[in-house]
Protein backbone atom coordinates (compact mmCIF):
# COMPACT_ATOMS: atom_id res chain seq x y z
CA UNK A 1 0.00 0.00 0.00
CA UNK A 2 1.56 3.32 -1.10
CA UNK A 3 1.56 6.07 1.24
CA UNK A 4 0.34 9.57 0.29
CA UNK A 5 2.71 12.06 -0.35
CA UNK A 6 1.61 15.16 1.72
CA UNK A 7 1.70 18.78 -0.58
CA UNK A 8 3.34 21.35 1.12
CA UNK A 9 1.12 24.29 0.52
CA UNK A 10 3.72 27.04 -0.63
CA UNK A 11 3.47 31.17 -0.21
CA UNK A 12 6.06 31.67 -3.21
CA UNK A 13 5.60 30.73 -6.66
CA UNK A 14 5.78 27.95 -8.42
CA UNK A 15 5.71 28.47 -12.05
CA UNK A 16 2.45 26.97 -13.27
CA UNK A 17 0.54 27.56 -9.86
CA UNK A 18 0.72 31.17 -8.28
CA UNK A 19 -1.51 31.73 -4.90
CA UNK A 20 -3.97 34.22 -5.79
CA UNK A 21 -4.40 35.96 -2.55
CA UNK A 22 -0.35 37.05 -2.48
CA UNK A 23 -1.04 38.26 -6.40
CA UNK A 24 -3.77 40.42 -4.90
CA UNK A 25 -1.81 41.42 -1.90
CA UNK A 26 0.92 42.65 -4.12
CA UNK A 27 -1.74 44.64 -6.06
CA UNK A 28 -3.19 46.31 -3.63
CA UNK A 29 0.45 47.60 -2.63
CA UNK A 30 1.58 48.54 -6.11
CA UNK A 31 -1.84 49.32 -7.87
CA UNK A 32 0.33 50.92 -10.62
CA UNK A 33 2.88 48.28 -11.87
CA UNK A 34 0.98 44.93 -10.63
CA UNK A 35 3.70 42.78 -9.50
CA UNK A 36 4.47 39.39 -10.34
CA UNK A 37 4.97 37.37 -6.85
CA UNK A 38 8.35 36.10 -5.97
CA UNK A 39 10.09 32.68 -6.37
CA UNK A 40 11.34 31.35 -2.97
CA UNK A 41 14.76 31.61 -4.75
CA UNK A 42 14.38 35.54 -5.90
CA UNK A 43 13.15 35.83 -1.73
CA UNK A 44 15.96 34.48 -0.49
CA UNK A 45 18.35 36.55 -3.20
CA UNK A 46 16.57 40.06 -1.74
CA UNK A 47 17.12 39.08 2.26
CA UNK A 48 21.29 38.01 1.28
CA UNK A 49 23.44 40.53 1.70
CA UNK A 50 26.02 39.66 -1.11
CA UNK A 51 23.49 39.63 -4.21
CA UNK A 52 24.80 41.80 -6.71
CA UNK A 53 22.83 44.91 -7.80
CA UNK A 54 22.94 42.87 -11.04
CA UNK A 55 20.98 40.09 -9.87
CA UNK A 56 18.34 42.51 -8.15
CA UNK A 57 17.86 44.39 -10.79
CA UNK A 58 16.77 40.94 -13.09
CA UNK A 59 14.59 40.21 -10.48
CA UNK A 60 12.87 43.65 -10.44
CA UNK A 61 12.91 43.57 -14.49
CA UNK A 62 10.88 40.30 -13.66
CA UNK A 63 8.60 40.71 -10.92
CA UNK A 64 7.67 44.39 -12.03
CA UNK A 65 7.91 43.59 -16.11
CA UNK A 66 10.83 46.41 -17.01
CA UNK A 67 14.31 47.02 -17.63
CA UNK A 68 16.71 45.39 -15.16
CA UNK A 69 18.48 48.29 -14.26
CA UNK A 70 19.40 48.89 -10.36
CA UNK A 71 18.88 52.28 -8.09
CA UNK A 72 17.81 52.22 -4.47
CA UNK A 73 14.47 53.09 -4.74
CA UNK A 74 13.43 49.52 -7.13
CA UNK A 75 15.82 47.82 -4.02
CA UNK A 76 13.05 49.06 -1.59
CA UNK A 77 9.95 48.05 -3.79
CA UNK A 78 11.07 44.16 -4.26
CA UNK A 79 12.66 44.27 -0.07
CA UNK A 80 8.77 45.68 0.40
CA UNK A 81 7.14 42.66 -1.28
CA UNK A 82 9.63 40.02 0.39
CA UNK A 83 8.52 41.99 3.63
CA UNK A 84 4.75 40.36 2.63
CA UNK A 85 5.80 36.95 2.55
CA UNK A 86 7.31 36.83 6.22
């Protein structure tokens, strides 16, 4: 008899499945650019301390659909939406 694998609900996404209530969440916050939500990889990338303004700005260009350039100000918009999945 085969035991049933449990499924781990997850906040971040997942590439087919995204949870609809963080899409809204991040919505509400940025009614403007609608967000897309994060990857638990792209997360963990905004809390480290040694991720290249490089990196950040790809995830930015990703999340928020633009250029991936870096400045402070898009560094406070994606460390805002990694704030919402604590």
């Amino acid at each position: 008899m085969k035991k049933k694998q449990k499924k781990e609900d997850s906040i971040f996404c997942t590439g087919k499945k995204c949870p609809c209530s963080m899409k809204k969440t991040l919505a509400d916050i940025f009614p403007n650019h609608l967000p897309n939500c994060l990857t638990d990889i792209e997360y963990d990338s905004i809390q480290s301390k040694i991720t290249s303004e490089e990196e950040l700005g790809y995830i930015y260009a990703r999340v928020f659909n633009t250029d991936p350039t870096y400045n402070e100000k898009r560094y406070n918009q994606l460390k805002r939406i990694a704030k919402e999945y604590k």
